[in-house]
Each structure stands twice: as C-alpha cells, then as structure tokens.
N, C-alpha and C. Protein backbone atom coordinates (compact mmCIF):
# COMPACT_ATOMS: atom_id res chain seq x y z
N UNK A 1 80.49 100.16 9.14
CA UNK A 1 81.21 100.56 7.95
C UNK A 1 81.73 99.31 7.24
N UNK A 2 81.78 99.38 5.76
CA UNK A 2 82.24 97.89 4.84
C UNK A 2 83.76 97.42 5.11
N UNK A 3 83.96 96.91 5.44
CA UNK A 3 85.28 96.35 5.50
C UNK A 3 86.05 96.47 4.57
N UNK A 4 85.70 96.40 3.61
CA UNK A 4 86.52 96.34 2.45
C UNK A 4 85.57 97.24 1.53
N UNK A 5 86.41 97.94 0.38
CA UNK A 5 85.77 98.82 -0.91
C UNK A 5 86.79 99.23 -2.25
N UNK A 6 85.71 99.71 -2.83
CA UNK A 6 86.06 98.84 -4.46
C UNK A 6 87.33 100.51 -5.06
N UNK A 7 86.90 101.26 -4.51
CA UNK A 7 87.90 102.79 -4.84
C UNK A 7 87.62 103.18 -3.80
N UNK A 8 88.99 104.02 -3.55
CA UNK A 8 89.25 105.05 -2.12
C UNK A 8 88.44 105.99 -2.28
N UNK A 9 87.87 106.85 -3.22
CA UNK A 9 86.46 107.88 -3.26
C UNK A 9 85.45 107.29 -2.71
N UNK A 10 85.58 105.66 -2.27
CA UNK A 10 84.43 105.53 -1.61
C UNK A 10 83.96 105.97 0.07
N UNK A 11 85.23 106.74 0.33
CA UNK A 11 85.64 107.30 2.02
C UNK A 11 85.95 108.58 1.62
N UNK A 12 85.83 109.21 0.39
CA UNK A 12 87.47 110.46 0.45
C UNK A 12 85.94 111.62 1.23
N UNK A 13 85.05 111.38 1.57
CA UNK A 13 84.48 112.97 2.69
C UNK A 13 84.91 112.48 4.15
N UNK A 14 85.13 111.10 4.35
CA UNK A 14 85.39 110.85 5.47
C UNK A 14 86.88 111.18 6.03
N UNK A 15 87.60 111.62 4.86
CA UNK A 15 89.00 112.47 5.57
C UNK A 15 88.91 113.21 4.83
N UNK A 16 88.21 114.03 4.03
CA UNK A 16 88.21 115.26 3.64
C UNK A 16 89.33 115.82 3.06
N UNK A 17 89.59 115.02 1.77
CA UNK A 17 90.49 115.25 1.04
C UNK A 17 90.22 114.42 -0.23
N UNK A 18 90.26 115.45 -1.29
CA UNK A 18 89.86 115.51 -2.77
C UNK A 18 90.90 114.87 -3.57
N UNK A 19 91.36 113.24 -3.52
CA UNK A 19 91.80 112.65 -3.92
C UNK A 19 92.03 113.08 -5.47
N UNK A 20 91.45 113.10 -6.06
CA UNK A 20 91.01 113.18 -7.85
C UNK A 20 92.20 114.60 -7.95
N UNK A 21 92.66 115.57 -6.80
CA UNK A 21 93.48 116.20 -6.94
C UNK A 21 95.19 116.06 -6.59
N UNK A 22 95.30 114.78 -5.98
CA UNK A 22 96.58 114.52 -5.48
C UNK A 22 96.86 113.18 -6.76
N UNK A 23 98.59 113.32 -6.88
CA UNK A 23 99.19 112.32 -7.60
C UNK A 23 99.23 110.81 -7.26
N UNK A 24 98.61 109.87 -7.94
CA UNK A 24 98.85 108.63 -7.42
C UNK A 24 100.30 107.92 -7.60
N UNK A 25 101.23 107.88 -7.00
CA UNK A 25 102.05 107.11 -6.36
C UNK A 25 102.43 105.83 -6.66
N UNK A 26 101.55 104.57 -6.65
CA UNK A 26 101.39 103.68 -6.42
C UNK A 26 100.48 103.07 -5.86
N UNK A 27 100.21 101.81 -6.01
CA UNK A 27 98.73 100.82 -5.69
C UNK A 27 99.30 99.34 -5.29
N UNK A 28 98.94 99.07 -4.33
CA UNK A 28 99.24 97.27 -4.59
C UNK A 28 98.42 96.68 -4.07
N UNK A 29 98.70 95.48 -3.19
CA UNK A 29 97.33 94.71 -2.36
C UNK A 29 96.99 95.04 -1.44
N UNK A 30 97.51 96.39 -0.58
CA UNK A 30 96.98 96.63 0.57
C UNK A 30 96.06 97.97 0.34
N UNK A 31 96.59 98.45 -1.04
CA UNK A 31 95.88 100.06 -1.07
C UNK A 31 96.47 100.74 -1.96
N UNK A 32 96.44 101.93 -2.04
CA UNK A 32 96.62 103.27 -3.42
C UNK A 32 97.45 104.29 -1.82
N UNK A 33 98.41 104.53 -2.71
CA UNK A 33 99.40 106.12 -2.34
C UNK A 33 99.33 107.30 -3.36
N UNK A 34 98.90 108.38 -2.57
CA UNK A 34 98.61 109.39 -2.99
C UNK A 34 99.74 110.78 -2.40
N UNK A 35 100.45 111.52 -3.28
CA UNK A 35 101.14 112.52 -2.96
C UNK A 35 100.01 113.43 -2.29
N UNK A 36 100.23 113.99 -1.07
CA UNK A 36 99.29 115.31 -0.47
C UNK A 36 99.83 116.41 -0.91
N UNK A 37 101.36 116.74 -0.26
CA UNK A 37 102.05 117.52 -0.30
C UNK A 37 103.35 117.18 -0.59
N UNK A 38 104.49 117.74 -1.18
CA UNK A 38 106.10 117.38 -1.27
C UNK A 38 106.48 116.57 -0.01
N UNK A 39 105.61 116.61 0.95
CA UNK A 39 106.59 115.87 1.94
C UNK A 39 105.88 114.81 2.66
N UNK A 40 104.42 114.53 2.12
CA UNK A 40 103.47 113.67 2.98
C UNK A 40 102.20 113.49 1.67
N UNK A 41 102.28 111.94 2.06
CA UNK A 41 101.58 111.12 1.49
C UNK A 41 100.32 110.57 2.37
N UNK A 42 99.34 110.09 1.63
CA UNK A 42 98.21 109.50 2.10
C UNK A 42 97.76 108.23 1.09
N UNK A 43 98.26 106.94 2.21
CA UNK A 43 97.94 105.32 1.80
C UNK A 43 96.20 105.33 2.24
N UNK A 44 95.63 104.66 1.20
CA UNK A 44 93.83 104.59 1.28
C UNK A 44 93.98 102.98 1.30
N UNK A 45 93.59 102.16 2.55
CA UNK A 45 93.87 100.85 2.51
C UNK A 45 92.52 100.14 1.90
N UNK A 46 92.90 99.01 1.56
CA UNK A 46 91.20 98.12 0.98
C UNK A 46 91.02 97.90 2.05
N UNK A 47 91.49 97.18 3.68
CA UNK A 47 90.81 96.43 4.51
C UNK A 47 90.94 97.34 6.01
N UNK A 48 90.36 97.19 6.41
CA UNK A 48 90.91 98.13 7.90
C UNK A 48 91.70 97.04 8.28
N UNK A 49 91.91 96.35 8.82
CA UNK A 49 92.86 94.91 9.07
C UNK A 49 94.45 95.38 9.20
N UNK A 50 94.82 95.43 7.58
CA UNK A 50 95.83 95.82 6.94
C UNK A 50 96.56 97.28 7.23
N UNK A 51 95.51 98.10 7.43
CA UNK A 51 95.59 99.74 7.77
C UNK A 51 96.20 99.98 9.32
N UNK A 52 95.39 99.33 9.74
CA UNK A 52 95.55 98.95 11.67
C UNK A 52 96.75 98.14 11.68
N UNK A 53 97.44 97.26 10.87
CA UNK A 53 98.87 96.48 11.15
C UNK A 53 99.76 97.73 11.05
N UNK A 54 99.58 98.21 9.67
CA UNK A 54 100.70 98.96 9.13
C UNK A 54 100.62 100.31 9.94
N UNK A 55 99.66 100.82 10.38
CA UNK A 55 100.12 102.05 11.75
C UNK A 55 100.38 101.51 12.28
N UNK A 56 99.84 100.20 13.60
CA UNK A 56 100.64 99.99 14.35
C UNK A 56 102.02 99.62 14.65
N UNK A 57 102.92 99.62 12.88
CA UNK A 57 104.49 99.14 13.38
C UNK A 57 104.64 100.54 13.00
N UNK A 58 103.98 101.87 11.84
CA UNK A 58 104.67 103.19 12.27
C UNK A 58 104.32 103.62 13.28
N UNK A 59 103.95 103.08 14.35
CA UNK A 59 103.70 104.16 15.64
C UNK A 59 105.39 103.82 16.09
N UNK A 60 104.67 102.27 16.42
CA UNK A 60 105.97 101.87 16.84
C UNK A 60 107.54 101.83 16.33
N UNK A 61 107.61 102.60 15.37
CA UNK A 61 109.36 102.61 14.82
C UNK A 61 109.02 104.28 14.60
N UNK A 62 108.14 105.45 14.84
CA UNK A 62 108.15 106.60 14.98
C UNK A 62 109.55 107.08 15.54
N UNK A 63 110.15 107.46 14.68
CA UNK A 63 111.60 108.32 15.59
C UNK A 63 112.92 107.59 14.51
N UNK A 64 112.72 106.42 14.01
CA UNK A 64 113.88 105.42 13.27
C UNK A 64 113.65 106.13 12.28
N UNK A 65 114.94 106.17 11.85
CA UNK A 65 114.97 107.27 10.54
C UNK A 65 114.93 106.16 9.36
N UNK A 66 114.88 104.79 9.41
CA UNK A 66 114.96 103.78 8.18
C UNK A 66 113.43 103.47 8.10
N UNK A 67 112.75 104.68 8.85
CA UNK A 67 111.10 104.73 8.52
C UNK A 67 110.29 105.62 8.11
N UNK A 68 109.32 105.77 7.92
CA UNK A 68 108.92 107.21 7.36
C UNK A 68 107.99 107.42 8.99
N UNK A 69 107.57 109.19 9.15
CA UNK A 69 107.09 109.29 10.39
C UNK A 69 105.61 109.48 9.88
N UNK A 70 104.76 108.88 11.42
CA UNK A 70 103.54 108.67 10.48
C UNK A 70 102.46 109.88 11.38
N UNK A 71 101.88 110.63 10.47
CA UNK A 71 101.11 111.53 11.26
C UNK A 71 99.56 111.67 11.02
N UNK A 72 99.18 110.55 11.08
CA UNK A 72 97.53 110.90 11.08
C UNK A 72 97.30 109.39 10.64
N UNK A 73 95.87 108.92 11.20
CA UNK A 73 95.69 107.66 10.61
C UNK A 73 94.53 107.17 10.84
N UNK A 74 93.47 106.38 10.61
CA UNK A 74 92.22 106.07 10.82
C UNK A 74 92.33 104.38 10.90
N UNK A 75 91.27 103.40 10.76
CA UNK A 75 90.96 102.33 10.14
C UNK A 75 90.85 102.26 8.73
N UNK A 76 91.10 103.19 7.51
CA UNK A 76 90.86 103.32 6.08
C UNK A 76 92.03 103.95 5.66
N UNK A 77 92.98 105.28 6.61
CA UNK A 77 93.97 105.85 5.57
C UNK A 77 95.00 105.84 6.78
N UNK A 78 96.31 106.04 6.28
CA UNK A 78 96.94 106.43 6.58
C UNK A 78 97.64 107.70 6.27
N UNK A 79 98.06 109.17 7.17
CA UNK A 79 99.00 110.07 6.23
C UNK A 79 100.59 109.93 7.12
N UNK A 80 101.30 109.75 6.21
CA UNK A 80 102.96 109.47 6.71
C UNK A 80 103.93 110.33 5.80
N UNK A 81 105.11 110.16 6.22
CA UNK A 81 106.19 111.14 5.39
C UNK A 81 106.65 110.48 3.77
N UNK A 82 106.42 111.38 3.25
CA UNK A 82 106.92 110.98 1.43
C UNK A 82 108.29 110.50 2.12
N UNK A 83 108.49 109.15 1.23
CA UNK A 83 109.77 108.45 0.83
C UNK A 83 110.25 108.35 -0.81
N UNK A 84 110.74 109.11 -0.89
CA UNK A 84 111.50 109.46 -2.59
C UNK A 84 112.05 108.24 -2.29
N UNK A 85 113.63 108.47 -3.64
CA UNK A 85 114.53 107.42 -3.78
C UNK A 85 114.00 106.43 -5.10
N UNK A 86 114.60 105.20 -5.28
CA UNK A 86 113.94 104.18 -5.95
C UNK A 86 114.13 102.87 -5.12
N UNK A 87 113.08 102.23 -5.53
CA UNK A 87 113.42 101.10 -5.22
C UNK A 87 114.48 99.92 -4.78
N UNK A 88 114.86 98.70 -4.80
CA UNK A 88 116.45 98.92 -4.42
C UNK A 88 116.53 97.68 -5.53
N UNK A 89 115.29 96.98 -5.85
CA UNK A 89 115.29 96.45 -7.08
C UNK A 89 116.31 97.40 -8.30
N UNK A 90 115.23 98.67 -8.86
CA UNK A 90 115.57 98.88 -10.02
C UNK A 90 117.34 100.33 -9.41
N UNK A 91 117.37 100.45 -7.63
CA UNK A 91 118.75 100.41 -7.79
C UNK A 91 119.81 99.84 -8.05
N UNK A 92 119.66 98.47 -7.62
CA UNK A 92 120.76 97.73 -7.94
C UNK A 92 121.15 97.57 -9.27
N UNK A 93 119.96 97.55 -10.35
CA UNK A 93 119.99 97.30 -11.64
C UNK A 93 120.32 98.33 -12.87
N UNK A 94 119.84 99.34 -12.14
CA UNK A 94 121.13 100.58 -12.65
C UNK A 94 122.48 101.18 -11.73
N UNK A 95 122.63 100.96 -10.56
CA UNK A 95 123.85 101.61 -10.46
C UNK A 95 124.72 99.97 -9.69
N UNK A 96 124.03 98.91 -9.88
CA UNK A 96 125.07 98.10 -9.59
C UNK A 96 124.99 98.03 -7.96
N UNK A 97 125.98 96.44 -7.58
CA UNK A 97 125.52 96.55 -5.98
C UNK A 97 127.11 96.47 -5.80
N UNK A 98 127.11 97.33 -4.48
CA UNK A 98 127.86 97.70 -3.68
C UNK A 98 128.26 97.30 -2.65
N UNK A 99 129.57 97.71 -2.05
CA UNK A 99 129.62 96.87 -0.31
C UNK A 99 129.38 97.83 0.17
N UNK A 100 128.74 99.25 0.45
CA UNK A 100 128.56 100.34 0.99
C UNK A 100 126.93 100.13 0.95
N UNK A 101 126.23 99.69 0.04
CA UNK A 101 124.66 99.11 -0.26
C UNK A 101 124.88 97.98 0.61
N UNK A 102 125.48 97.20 0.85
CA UNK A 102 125.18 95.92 1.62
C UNK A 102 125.21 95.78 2.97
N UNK A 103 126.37 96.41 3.29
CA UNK A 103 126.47 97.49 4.76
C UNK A 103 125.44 97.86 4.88
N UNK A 104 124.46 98.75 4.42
CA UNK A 104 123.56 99.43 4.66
C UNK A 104 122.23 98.53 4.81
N UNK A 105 122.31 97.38 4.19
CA UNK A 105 121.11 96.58 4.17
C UNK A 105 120.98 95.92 5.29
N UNK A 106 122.63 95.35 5.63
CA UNK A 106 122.67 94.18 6.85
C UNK A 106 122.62 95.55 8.12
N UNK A 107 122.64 96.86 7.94
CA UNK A 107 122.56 97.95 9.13
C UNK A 107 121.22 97.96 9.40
N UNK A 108 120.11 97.74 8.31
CA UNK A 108 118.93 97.69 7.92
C UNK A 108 118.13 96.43 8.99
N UNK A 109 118.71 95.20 8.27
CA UNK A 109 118.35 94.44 8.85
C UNK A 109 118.47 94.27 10.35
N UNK A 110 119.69 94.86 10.26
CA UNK A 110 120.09 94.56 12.57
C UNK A 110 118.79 95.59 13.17
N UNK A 111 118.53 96.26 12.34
CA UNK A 111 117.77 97.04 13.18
C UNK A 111 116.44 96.66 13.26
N UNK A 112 116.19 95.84 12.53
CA UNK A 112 114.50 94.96 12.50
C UNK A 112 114.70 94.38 13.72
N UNK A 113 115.90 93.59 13.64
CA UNK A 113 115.86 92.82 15.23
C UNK A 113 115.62 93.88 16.43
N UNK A 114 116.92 94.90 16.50
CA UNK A 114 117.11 96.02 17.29
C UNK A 114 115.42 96.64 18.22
N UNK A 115 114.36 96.61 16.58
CA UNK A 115 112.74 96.94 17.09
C UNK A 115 112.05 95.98 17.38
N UNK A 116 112.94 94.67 17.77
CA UNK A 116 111.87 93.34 18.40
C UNK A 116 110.77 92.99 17.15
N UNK A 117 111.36 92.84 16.03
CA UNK A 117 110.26 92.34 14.81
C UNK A 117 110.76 90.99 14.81
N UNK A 118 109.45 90.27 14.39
CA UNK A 118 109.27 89.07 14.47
C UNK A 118 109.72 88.61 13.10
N UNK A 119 109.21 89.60 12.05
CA UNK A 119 109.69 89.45 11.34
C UNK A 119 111.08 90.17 10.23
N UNK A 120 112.11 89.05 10.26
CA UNK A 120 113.87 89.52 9.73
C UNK A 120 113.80 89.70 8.06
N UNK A 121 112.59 89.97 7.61
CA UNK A 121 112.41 90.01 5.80
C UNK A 121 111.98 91.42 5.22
N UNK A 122 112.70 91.68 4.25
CA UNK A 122 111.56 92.53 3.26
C UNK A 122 111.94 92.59 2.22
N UNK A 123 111.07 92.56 1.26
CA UNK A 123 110.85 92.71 -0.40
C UNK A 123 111.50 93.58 -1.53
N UNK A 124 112.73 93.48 -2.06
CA UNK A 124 113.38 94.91 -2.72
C UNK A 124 112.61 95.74 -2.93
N UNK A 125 111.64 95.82 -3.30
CA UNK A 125 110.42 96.87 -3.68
C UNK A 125 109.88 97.51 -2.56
N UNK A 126 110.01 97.26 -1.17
CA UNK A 126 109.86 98.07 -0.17
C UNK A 126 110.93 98.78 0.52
N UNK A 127 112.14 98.85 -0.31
CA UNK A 127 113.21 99.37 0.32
C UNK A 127 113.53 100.61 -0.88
N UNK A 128 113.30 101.82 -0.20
CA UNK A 128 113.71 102.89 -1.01
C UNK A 128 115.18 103.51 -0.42
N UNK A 129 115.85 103.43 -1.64
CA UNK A 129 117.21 104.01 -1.82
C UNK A 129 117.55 105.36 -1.69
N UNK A 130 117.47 106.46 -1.11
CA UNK A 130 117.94 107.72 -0.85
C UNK A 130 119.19 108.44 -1.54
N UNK A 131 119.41 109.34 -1.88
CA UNK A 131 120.17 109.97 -2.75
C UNK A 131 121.83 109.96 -1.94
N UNK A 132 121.36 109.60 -0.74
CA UNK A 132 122.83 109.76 0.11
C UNK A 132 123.06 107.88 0.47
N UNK A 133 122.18 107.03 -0.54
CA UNK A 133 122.92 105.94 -0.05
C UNK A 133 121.80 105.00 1.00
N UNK A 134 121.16 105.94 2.28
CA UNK A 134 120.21 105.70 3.13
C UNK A 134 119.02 104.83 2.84
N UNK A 135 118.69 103.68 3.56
CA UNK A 135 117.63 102.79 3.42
C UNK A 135 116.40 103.14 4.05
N UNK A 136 115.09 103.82 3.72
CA UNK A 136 114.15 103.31 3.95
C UNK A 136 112.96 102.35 3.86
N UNK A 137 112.21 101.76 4.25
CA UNK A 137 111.12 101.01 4.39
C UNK A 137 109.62 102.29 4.38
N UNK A 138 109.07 101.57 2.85
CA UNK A 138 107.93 101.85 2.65
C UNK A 138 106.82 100.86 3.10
N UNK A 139 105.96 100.57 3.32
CA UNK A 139 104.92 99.47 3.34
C UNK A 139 105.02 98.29 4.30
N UNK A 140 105.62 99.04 5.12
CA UNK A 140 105.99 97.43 6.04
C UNK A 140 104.90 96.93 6.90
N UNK A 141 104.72 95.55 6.37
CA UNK A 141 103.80 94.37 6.93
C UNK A 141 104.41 93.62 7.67
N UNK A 142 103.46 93.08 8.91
CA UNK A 142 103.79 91.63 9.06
C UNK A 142 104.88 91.45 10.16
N UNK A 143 105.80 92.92 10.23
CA UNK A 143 106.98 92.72 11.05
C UNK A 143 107.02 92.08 12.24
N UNK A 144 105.74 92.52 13.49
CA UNK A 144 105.57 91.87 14.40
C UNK A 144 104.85 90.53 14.90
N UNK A 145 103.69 90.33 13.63
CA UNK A 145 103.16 89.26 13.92
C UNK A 145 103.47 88.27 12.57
N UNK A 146 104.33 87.90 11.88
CA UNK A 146 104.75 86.95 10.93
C UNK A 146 106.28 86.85 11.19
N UNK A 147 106.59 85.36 11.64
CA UNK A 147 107.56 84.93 12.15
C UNK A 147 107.83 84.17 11.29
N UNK A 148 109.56 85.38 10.70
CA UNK A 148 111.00 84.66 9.58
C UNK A 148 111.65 85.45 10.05
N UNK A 149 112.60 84.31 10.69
CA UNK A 149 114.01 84.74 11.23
C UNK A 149 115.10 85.06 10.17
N UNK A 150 114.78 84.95 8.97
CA UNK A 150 116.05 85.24 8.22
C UNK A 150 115.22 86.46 7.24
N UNK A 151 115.87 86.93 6.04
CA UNK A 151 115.24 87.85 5.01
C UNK A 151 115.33 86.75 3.42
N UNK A 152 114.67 86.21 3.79
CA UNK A 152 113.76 85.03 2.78
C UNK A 152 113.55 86.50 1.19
N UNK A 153 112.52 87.10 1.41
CA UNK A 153 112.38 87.57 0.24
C UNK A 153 113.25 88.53 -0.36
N UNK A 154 113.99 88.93 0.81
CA UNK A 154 115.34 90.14 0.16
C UNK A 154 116.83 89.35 -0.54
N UNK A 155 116.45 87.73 0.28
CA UNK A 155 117.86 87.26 -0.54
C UNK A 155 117.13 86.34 -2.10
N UNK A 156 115.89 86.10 -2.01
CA UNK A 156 115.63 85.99 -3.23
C UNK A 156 115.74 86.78 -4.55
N UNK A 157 115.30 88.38 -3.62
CA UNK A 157 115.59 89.59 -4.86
C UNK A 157 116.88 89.27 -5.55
N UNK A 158 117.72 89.61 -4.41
CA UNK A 158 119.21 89.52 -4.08
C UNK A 158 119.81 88.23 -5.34
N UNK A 159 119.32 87.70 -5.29
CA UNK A 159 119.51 86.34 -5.85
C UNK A 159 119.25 86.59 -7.98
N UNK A 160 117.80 87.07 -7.41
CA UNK A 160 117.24 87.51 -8.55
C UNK A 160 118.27 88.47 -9.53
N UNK A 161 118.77 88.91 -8.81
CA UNK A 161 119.31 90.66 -9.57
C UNK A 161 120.63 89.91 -9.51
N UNK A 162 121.38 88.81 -9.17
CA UNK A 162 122.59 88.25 -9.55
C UNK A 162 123.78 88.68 -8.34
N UNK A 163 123.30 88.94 -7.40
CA UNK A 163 124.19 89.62 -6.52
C UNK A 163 124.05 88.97 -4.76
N UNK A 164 123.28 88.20 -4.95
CA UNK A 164 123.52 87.55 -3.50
C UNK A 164 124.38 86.75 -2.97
N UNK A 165 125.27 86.60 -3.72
CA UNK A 165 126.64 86.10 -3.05
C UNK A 165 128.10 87.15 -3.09
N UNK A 166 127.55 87.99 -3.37
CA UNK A 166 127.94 89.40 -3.19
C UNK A 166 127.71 90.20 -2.16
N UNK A 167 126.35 89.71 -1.46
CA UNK A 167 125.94 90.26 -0.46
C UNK A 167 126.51 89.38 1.03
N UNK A 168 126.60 88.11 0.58
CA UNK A 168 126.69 86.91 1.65
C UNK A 168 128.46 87.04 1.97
N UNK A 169 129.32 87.32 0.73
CA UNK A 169 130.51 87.51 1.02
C UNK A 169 130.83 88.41 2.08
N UNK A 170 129.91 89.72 1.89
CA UNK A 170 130.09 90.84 2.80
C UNK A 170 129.56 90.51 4.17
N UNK A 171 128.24 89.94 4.07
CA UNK A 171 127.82 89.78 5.37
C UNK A 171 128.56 88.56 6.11
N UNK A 172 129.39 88.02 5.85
CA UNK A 172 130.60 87.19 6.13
C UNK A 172 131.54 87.54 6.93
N UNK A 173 131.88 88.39 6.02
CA UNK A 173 132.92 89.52 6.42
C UNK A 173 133.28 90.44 7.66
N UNK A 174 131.66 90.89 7.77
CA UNK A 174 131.29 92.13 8.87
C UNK A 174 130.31 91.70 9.91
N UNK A 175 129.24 90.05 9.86
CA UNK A 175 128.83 89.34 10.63
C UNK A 175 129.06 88.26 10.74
N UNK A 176 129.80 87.62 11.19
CA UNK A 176 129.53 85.75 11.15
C UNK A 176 128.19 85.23 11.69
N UNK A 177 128.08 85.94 12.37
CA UNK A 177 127.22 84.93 13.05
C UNK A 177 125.48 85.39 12.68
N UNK A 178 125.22 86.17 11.97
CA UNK A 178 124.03 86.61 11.16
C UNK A 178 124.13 85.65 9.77
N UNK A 179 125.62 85.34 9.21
CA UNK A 179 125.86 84.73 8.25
C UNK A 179 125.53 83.31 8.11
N UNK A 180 126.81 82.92 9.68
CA UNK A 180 125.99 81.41 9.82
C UNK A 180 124.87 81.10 9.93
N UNK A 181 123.60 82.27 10.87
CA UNK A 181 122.48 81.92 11.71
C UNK A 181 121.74 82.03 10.14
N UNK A 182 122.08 82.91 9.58
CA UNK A 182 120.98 83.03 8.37
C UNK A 182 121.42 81.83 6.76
N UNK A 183 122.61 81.00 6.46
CA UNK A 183 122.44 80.47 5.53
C UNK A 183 122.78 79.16 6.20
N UNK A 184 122.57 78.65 7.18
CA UNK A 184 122.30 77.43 8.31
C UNK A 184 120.44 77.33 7.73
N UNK A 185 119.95 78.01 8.02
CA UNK A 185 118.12 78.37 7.63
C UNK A 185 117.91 77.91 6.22
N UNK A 186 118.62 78.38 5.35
CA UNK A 186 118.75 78.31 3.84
C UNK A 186 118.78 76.90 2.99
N UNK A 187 119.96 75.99 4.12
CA UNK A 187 120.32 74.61 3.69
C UNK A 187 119.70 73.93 3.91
C-alpha cells in the first residue's frame, strides 16, 4: 500500500465510509478531520508513520479526560471522540486570559509529565477550550518520542497573544519549581 496519498477518497472503501458525506473539520500536515457523528470524528492521515504515532499516545492516555477516547484505527485513519470548544489561541483573544485558564494549563501540563511524555509542549491550536473552562488536546504528536522539557511552543503562543507573563506570574505563584525548572531553560 502507498505510503503516502494525494486525497483521503483515495482509501475511503477501505473503511467504508462515504467521506463526500461527513463535514470537514479541519486539515493540516498530518491529515483532514471529518465529523462522522455529533460525537466522533474520523482523522484520514497522509502518512501511516504519523497515524501509528498519534494512536499510539491515544491508546496510551485512553481514560484522561484532557484527551479525546480513541475507538477504531488503522495505518490511514483514525476514529476518536469529537472535541468541540475553540481553540485556546482564538480563546484567549476573545474572552481574555485568566488565572482559572492558567491553572488549568499548568494542570494540563503536570499531567504530560504525570503520562511519562517526553515531550512538556503544545501548540495553542491544539488545545481546545470546553464550555466549562476544561482543556483538551486535539492532535497530539511527538509526546513520547520528541524530547522538550519545557512548553517552548505554548509560551511562544502565550507570548504571542500578550499574556505570558501573566501566565509565568501564576505559575510562580502555584509552582516554583516548574517556574524555575522551566524559565532557567528559557535564559
């Protein structure tokens, strides 16, 4: 089978599901998300590579509620639980950042360690915001085999959106020693 392909119709008899009828979601470099049903989605990856990373950390965080649960999966698709919410990019940028949001991020983050990930990062755009406040992780790469001890691209967002010393005050506050260990890395 090709390793790689140019549209997900180039597999859709091989999971037997009529793409051209479900909502697309979103697309980026690993693949296209497709709504199935209100509560479960199906990611069509370009590489098996990529497909095989990203089940293997939802097998492994299956049960963590700051994940989606993943129920079906091949070398080409994945099907896992719809994650609503927005982004935490375009949350912060309409409702403003919070110490109840930052709490929740650095709760976020302890728990990457908590699942033995190698890697302590992720991207505002993979963090969906929940209506009650709650952080999940969409798309997560890399966690176990790409080694950054700190969250490099979340304090750049962070940075980006004008609020990372907003975030660093708090995580000050409620960790020292995540604070020191992580802007010791920084300098």
């Amino acid at each position: 089978m090709n390793e790689k392909f140019n549209s997900p119709y180039d597999y859709e008899n091989n999971f037997g599901i009529d793409l051209s009828k479900c909502k697309l979601l979103g697309q980026g470099n690993h693949g296209k998300v497709y709504l199935l049903t209100p509560d479960r989605v199906i990611k069509i990856c370009k590489d098996s590579k990529s497909c095989i990373y990203e089940s293997f950390i939802l097998t492994q965080t299956n049960g963590n509620p700051h994940f989606p649960t993943i129920y079906d999966y091949d070398e080409h698709f994945i099907i896992r639980e719809y994650v609503g919410g927005e982004d935490l990019f375009h949350h912060i940028k309409k409702n403003c950042f919070s110490r109840e949001l930052a709490l929740n991020l650095i709760e976020l983050l302890e728990t990457f360690k908590d699942l033995g990930f190698a890697k302590i990062d992720i991207r505002c755009r993979d963090i969906m915001v929940q209506d009650n406040g709650y952080l999940m992780v969409i798309d997560p790469k890399g966690f176990y085999t790409r080694h950054i001890a700190f969250p490099r691209h979340l304090m750049k967002g962070l940075n980006k959106l004008g609020v990372l010393n907003d975030f660093l005050i708090i995580l000050k506050q409620t960790n020292l020693s995540l604070y020191e260990e992580w802007t010791n890395v920084t300098k």
